[in-house]
Protein backbone atom coordinates (compact mmCIF):
# COMPACT_ATOMS: atom_id res chain seq x y z
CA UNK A 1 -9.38 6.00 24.96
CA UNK A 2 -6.61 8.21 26.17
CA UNK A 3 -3.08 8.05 24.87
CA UNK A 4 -0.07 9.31 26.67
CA UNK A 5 2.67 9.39 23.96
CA UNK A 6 2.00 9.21 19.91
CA UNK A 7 4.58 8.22 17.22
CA UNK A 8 3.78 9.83 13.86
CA UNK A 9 5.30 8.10 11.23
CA UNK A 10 5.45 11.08 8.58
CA UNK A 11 6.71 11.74 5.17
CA UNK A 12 8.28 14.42 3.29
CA UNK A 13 4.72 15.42 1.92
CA UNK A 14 1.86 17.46 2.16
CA UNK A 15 -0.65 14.57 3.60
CA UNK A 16 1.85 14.19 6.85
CA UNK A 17 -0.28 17.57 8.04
CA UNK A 18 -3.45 15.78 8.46
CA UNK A 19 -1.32 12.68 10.17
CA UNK A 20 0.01 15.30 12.64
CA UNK A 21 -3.55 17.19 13.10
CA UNK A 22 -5.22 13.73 13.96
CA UNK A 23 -2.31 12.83 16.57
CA UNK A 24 -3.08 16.78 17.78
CA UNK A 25 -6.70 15.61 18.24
CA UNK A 26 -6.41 12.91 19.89
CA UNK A 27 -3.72 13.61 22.53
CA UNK A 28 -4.53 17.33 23.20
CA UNK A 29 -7.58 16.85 25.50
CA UNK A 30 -4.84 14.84 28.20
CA UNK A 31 -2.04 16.89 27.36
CA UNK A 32 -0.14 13.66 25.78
CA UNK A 33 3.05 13.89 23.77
CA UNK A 34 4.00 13.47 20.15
CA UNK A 35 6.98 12.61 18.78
CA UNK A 36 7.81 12.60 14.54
CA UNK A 37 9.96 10.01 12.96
CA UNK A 38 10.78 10.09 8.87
CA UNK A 39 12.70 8.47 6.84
CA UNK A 40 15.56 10.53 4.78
CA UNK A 41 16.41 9.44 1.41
CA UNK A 42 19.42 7.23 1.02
CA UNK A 43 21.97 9.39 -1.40
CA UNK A 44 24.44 5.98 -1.29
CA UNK A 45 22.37 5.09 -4.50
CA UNK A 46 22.79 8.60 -6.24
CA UNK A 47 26.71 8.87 -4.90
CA UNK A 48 28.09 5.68 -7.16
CA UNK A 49 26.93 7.45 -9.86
CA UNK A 50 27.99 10.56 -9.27
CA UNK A 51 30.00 10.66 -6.50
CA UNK A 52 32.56 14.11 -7.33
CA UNK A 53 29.46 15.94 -8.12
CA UNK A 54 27.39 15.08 -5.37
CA UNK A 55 29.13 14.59 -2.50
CA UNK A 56 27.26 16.99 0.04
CA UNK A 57 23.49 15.58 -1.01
CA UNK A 58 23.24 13.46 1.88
CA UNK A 59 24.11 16.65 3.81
CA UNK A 60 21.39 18.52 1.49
CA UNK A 61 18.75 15.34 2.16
CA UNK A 62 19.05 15.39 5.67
CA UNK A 63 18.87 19.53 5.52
CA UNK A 64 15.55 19.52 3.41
CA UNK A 65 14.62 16.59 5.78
CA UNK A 66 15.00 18.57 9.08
CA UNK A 67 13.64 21.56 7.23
CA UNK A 68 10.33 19.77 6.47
CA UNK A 69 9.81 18.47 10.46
CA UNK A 70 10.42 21.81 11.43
CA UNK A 71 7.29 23.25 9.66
CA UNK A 72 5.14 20.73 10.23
CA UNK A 73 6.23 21.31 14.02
CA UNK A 74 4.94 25.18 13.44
CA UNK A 75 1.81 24.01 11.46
CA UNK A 76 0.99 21.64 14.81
CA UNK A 77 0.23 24.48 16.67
CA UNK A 78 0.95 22.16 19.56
CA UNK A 79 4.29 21.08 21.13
CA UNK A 80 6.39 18.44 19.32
CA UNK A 81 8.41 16.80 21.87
CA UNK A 82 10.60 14.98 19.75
CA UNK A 83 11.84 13.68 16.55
CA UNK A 84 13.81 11.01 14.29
CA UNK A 85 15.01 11.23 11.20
CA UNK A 86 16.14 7.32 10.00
CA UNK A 87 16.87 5.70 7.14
CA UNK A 88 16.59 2.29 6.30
CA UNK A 89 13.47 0.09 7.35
CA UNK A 90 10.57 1.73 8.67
CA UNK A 91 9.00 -0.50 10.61
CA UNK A 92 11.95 -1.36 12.42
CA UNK A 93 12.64 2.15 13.48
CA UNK A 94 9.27 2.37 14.58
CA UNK A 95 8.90 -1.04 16.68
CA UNK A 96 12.46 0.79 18.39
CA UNK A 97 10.84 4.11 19.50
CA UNK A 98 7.63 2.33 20.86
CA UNK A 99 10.16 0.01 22.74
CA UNK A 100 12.10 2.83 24.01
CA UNK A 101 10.46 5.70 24.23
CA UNK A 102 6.87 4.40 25.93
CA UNK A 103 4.68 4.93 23.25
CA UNK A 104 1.24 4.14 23.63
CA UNK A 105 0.01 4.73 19.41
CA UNK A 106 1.48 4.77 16.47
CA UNK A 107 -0.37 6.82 13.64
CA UNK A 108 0.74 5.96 9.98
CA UNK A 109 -0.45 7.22 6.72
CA UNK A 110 -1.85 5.08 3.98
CA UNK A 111 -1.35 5.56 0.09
CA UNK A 112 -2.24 2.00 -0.93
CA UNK A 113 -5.56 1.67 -2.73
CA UNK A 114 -5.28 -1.89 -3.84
CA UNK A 115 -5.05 -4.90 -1.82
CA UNK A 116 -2.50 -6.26 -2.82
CA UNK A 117 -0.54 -3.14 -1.81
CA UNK A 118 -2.10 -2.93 1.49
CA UNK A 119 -1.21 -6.22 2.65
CA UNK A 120 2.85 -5.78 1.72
CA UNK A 121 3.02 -2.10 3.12
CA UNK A 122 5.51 -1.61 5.76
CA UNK A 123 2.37 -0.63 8.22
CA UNK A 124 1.50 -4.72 7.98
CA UNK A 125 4.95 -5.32 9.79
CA UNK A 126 4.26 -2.57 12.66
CA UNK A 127 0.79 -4.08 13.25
CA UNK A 128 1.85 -7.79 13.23
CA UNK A 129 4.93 -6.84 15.79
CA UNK A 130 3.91 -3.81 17.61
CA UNK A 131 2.54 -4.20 21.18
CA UNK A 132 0.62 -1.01 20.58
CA UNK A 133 -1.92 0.57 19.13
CA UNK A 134 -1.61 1.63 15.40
CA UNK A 135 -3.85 3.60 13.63
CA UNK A 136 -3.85 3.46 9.90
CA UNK A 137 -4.91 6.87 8.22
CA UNK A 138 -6.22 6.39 4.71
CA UNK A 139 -4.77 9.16 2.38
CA UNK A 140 -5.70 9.99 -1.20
């Protein structure tokens, strides 16, 4: 199956790499698109309780953020065409950018081990509303 246009739900981690390199995989042979979304930290939390000292760290968040979808843009090794930062619920940002942007798969990562955990992820949502393809990559 070919896809046209892949949504990589990433996170500020190492394991996004291999989410990226399987959306490389499968979209390279038709020359499809990609396009990153990741959610930034909330600082609202952080800023009641230390609001003087801190008042820049959403600023620094969405810096380190940026900063992270950059490289894994270079580590690609194949073009990017777009990307989100969000905060807030996942799933609903996702469910958007399919909506809006014509995506055809969504690839997110999974760290859940346990059942339990699996079934109240935030990649249960996206499956049970989504009106495309998702593919769930186990990571360790």
């Amino acid at each position: 199956m070919s896809y046209a246009h892949v949504l990589v739900a990433v996170a500020v981690t190492p394991e996004s790499h291999l989410l990226v390199e399987k959306a490389v995989s499968l979209v390279k042979p038709y020359q499809g698109r990609i396009t990153l979304l990741t959610l930034a930290a909330d600082p609202e939390l952080y800023n009641q309780f230390a609001a003087p000292m801190l008042e820049n760290l959403r600023e620094l968040v969405l810096e380190e953020t940026q900063a992270f979808l950059e490289e894994i843009k270079v580590r690609a090794k194949y073009p990017i065409s777009g990307s989100h930062i969000a905060t807030g619920e996942l799933s609903d940002h996702i469910l958007d950018i399919c909506r809006k942007e014509n995506i055809d798969l969504v690839i997110c990562g999974n760290h859940n081990q346990t059942f339990f955990s699996k079934a109240l992820c935030s990649a249960k949502t996206v499956v049970a509303a989504s009106k495309v393809d998702v593919l769930l990559v186990p990571l360790k």
